[in-house]
PDB file of N, CA and C in Angstrom:
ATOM      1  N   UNK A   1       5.595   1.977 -11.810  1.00  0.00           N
ATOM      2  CA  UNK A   1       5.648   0.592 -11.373  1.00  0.00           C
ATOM      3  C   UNK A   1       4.242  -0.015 -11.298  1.00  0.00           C
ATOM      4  N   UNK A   2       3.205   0.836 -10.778  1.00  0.00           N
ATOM      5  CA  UNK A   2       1.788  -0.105 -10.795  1.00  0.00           C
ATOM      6  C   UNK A   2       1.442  -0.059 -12.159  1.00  0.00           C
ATOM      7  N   UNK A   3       1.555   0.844 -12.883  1.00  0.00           N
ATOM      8  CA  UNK A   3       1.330   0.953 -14.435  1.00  0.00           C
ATOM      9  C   UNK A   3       1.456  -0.479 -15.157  1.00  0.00           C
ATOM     10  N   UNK A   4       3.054  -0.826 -14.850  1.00  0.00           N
ATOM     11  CA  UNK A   4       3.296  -1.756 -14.964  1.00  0.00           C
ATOM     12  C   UNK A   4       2.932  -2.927 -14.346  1.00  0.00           C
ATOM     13  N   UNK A   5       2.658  -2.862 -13.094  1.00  0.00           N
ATOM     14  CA  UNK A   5       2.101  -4.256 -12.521  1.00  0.00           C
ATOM     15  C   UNK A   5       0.433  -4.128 -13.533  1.00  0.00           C
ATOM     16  N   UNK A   6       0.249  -3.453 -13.272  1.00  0.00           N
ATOM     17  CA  UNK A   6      -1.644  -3.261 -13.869  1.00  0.00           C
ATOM     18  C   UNK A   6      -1.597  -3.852 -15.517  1.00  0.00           C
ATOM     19  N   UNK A   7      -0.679  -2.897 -15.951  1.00  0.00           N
ATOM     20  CA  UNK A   7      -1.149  -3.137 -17.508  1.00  0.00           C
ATOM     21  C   UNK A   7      -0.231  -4.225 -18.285  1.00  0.00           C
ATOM     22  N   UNK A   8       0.974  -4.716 -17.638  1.00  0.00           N
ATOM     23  CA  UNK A   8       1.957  -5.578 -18.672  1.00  0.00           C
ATOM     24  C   UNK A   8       1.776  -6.697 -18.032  1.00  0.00           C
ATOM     25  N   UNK A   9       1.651  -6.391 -16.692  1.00  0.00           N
ATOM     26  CA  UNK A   9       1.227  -8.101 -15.867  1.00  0.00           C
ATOM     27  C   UNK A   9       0.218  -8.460 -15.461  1.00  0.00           C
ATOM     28  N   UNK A  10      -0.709  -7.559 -16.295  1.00  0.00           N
ATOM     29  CA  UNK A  10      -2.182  -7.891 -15.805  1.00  0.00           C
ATOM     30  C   UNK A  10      -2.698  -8.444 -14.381  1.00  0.00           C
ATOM     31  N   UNK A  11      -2.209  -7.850 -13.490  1.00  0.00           N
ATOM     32  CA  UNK A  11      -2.660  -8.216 -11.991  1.00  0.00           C
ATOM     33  C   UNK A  11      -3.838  -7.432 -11.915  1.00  0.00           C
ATOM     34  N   UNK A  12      -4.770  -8.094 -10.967  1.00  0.00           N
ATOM     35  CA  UNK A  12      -6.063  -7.061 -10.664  1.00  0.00           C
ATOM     36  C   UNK A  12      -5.554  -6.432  -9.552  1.00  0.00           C
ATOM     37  N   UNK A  13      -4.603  -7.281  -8.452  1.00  0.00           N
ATOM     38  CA  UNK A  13      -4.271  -6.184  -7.447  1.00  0.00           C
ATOM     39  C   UNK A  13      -3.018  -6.046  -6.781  1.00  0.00           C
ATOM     40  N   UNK A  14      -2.185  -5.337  -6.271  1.00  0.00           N
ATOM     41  CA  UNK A  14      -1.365  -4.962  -5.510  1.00  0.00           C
ATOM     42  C   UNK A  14      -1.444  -4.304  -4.021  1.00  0.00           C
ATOM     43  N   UNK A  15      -0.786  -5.311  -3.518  1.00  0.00           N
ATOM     44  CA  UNK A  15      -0.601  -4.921  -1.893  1.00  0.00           C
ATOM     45  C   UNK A  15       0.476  -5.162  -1.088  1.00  0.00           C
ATOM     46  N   UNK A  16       0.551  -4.051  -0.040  1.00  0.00           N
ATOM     47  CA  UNK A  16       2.360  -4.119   0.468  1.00  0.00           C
ATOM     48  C   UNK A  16       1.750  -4.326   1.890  1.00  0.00           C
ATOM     49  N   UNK A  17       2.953  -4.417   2.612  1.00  0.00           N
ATOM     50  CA  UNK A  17       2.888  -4.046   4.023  1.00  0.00           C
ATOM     51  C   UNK A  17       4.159  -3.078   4.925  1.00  0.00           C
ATOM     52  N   UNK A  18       3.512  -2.457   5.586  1.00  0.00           N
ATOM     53  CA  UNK A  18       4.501  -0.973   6.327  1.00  0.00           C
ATOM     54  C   UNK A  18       4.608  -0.996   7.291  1.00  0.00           C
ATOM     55  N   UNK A  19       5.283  -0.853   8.274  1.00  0.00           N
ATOM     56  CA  UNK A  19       5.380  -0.439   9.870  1.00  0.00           C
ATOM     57  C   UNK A  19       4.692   0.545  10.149  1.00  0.00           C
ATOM     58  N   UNK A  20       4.037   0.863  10.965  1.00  0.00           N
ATOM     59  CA  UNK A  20       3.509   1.726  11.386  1.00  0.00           C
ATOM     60  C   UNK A  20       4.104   2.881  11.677  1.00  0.00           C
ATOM     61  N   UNK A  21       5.576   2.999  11.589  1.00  0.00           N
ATOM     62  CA  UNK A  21       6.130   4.229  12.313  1.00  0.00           C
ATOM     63  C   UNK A  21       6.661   4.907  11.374  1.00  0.00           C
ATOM     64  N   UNK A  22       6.624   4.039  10.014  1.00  0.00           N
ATOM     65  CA  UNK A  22       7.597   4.578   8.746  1.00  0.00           C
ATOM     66  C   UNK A  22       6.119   5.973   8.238  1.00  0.00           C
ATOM     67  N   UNK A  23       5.789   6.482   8.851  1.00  0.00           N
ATOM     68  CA  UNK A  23       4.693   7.611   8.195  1.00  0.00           C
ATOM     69  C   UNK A  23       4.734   8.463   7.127  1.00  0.00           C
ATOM     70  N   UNK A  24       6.042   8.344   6.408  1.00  0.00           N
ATOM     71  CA  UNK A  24       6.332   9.544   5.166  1.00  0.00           C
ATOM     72  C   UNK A  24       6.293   7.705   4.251  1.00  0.00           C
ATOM     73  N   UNK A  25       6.291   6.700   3.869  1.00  0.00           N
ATOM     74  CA  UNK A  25       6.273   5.682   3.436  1.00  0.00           C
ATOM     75  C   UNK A  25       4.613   5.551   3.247  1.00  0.00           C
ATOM     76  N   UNK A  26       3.617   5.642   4.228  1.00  0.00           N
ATOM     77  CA  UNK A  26       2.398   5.274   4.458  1.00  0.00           C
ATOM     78  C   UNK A  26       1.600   6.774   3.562  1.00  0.00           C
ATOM     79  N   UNK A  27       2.009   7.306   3.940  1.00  0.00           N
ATOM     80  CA  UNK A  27       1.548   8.786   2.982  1.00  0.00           C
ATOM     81  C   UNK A  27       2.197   8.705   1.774  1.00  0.00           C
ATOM     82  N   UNK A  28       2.835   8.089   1.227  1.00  0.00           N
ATOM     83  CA  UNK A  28       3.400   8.669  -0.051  1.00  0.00           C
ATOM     84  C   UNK A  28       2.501   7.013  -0.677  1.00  0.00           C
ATOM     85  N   UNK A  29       1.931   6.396   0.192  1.00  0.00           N
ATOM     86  CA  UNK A  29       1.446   5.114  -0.341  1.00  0.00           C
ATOM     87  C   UNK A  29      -0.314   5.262  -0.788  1.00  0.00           C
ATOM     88  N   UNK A  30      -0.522   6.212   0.290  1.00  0.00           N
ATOM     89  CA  UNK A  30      -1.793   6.825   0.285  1.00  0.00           C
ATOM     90  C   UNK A  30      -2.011   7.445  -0.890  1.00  0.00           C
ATOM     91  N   UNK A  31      -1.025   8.627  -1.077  1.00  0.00           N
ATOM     92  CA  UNK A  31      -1.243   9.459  -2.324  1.00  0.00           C
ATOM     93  C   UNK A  31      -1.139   8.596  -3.672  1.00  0.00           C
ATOM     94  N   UNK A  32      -0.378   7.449  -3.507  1.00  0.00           N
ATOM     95  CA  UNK A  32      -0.651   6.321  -4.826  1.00  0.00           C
ATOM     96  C   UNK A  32      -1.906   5.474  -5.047  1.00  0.00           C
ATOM     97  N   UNK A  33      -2.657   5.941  -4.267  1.00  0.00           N
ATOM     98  CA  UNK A  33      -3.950   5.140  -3.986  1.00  0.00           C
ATOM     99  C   UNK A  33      -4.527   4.139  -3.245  1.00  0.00           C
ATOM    100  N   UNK A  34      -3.229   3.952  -2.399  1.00  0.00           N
ATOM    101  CA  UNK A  34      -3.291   2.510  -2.111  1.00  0.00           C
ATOM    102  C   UNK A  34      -4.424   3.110  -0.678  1.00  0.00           C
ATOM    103  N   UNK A  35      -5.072   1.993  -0.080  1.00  0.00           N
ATOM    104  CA  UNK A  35      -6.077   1.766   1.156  1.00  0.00           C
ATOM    105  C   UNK A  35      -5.744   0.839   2.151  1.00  0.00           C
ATOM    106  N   UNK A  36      -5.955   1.208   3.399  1.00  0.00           N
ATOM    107  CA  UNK A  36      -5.647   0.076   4.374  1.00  0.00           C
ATOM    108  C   UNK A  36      -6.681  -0.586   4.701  1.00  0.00           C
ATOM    109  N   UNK A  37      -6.258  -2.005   4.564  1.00  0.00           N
ATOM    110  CA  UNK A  37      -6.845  -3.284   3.889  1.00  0.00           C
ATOM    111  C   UNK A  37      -6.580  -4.102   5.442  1.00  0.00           C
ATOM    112  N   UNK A  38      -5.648  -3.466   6.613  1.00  0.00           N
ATOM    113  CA  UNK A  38      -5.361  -4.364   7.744  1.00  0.00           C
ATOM    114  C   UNK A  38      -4.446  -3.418   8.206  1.00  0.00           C
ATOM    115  N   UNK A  39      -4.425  -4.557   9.598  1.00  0.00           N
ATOM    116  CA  UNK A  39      -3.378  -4.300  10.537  1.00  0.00           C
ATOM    117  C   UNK A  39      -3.026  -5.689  11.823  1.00  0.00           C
ATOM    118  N   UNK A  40      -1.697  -5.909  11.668  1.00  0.00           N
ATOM    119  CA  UNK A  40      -0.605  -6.882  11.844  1.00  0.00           C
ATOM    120  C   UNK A  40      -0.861  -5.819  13.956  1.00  0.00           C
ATOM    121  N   UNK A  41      -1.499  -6.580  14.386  1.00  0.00           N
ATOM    122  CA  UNK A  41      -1.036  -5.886  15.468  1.00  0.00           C
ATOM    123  C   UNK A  41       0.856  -6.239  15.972  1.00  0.00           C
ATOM    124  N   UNK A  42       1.343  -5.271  17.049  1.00  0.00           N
ATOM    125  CA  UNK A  42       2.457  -5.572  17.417  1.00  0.00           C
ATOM    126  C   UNK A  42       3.311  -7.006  16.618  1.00  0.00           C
ATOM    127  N   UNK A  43       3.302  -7.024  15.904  1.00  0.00           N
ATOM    128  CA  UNK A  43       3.836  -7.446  14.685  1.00  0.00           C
ATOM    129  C   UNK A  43       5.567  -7.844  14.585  1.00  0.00           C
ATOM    130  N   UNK A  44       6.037  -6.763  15.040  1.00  0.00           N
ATOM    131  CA  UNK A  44       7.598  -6.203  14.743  1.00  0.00           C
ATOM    132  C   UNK A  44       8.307  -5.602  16.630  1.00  0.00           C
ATOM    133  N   UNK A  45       8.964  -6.086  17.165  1.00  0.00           N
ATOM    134  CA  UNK A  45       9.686  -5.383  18.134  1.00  0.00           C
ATOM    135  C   UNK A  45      10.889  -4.733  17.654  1.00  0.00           C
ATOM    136  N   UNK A  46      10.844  -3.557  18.036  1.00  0.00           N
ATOM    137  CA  UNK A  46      12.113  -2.462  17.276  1.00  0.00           C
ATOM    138  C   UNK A  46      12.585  -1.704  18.535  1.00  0.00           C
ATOM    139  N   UNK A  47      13.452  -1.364  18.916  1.00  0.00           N
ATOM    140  CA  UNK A  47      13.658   0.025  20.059  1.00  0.00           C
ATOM    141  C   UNK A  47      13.124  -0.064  20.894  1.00  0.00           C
ATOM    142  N   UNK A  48      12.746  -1.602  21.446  1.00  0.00           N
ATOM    143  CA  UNK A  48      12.231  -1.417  22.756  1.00  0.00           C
ATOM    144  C   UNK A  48      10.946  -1.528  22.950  1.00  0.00           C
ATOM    145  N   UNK A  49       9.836  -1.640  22.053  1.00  0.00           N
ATOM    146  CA  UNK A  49       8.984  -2.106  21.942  1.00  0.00           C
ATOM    147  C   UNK A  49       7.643  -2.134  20.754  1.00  0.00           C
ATOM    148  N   UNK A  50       6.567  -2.843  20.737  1.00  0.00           N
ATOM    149  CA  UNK A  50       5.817  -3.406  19.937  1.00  0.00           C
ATOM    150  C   UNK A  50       5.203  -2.333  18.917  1.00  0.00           C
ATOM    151  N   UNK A  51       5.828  -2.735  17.327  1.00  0.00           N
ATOM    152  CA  UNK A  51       5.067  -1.763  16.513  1.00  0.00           C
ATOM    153  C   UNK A  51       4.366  -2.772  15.559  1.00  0.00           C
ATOM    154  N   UNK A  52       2.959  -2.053  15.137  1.00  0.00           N
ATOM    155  CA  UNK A  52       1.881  -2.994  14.031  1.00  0.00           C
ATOM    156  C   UNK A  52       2.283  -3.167  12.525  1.00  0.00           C
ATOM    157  N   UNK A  53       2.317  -3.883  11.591  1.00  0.00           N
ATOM    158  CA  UNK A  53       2.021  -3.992  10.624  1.00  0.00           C
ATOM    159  C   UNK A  53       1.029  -3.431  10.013  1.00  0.00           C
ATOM    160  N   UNK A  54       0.823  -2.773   9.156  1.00  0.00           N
ATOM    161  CA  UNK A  54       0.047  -1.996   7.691  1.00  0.00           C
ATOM    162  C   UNK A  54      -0.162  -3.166   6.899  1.00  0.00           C
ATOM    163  N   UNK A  55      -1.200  -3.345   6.676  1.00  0.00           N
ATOM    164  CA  UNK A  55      -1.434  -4.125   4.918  1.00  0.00           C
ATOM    165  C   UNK A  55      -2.299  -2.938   4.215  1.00  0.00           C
ATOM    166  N   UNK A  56      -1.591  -2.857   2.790  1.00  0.00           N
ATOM    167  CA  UNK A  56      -2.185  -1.505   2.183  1.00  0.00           C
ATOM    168  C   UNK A  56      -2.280  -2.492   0.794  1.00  0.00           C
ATOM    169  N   UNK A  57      -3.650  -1.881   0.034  1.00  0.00           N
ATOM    170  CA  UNK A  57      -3.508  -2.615  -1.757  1.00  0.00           C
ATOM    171  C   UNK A  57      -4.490  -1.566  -2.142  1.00  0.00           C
ATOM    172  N   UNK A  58      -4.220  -1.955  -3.519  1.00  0.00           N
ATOM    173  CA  UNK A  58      -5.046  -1.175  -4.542  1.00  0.00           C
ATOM    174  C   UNK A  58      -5.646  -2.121  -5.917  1.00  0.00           C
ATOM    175  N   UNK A  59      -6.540  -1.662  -6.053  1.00  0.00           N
ATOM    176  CA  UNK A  59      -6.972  -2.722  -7.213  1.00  0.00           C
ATOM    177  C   UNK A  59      -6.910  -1.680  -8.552  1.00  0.00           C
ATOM    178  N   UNK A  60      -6.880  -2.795  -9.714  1.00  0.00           N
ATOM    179  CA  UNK A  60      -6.783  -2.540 -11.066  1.00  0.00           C
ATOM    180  C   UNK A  60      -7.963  -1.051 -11.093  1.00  0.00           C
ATOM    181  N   UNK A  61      -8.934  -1.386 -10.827  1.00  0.00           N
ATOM    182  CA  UNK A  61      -9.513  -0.320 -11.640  1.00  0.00           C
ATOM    183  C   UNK A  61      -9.725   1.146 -11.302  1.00  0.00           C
ATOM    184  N   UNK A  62      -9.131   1.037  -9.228  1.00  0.00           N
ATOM    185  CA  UNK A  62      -8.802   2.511  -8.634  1.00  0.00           C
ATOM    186  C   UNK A  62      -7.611   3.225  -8.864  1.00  0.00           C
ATOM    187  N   UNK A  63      -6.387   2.027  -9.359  1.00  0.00           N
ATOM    188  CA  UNK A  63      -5.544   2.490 -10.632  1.00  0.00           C
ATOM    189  C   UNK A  63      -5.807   3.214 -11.339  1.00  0.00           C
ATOM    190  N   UNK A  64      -6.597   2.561 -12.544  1.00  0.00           N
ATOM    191  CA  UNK A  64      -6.984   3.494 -13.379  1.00  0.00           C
ATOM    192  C   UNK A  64      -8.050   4.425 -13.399  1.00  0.00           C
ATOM    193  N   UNK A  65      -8.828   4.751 -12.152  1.00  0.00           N
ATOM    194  CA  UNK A  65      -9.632   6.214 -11.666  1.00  0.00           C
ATOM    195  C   UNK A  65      -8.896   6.979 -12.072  1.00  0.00           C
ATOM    196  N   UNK A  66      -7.854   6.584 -10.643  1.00  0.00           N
ATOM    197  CA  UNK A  66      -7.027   7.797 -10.453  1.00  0.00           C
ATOM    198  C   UNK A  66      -6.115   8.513 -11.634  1.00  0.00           C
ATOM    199  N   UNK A  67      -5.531   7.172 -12.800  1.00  0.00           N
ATOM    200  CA  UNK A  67      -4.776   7.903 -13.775  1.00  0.00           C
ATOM    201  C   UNK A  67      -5.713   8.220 -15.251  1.00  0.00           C
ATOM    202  N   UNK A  68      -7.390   8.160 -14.684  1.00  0.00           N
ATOM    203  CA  UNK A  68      -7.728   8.221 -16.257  1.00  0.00           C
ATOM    204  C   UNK A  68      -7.332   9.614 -16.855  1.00  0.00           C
ATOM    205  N   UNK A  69      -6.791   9.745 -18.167  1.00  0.00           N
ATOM    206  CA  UNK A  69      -6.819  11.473 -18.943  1.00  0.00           C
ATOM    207  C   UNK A  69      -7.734  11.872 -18.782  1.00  0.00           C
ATOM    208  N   UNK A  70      -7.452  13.160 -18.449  1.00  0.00           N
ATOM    209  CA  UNK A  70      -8.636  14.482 -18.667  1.00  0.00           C
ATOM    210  C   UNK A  70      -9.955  13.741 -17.914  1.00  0.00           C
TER     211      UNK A  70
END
């Protein structure tokens, strides 16, 4: 999917945002490269009380660091 955002839609960047509590979401976002770029304090009330917002992005060319061959 960033392949595609990067190379067919020529975006320089991509960025999401996460709850703070979703932690297998935030790690599997990490290992895609992405960096935290912010935070949404208490943001979201869920279960009783206040969880933050994540802003996570990655730009075009730590994209392609990470996937250059060899």
């Amino acid at each position: 999917l960033l392949g595609f955002a990067f190379r067919e839609m020529n975006l320089h960047r991509v960025y999401l945002s996460v709850h703070d509590y979703n932690e297998r979401a935030i790690r599997c976002y990490e290992k895609c490269g992405f960096r935290h770029e912010g935070r949404l304090r208490e943001a979201l009330f869920r279960d009783g009380r206040y969880h933050d917002e994540l802003m996570m992005g990655i730009l075009r060319e730590e994209f392609e660091e990470l996937n250059r061959d060899g």
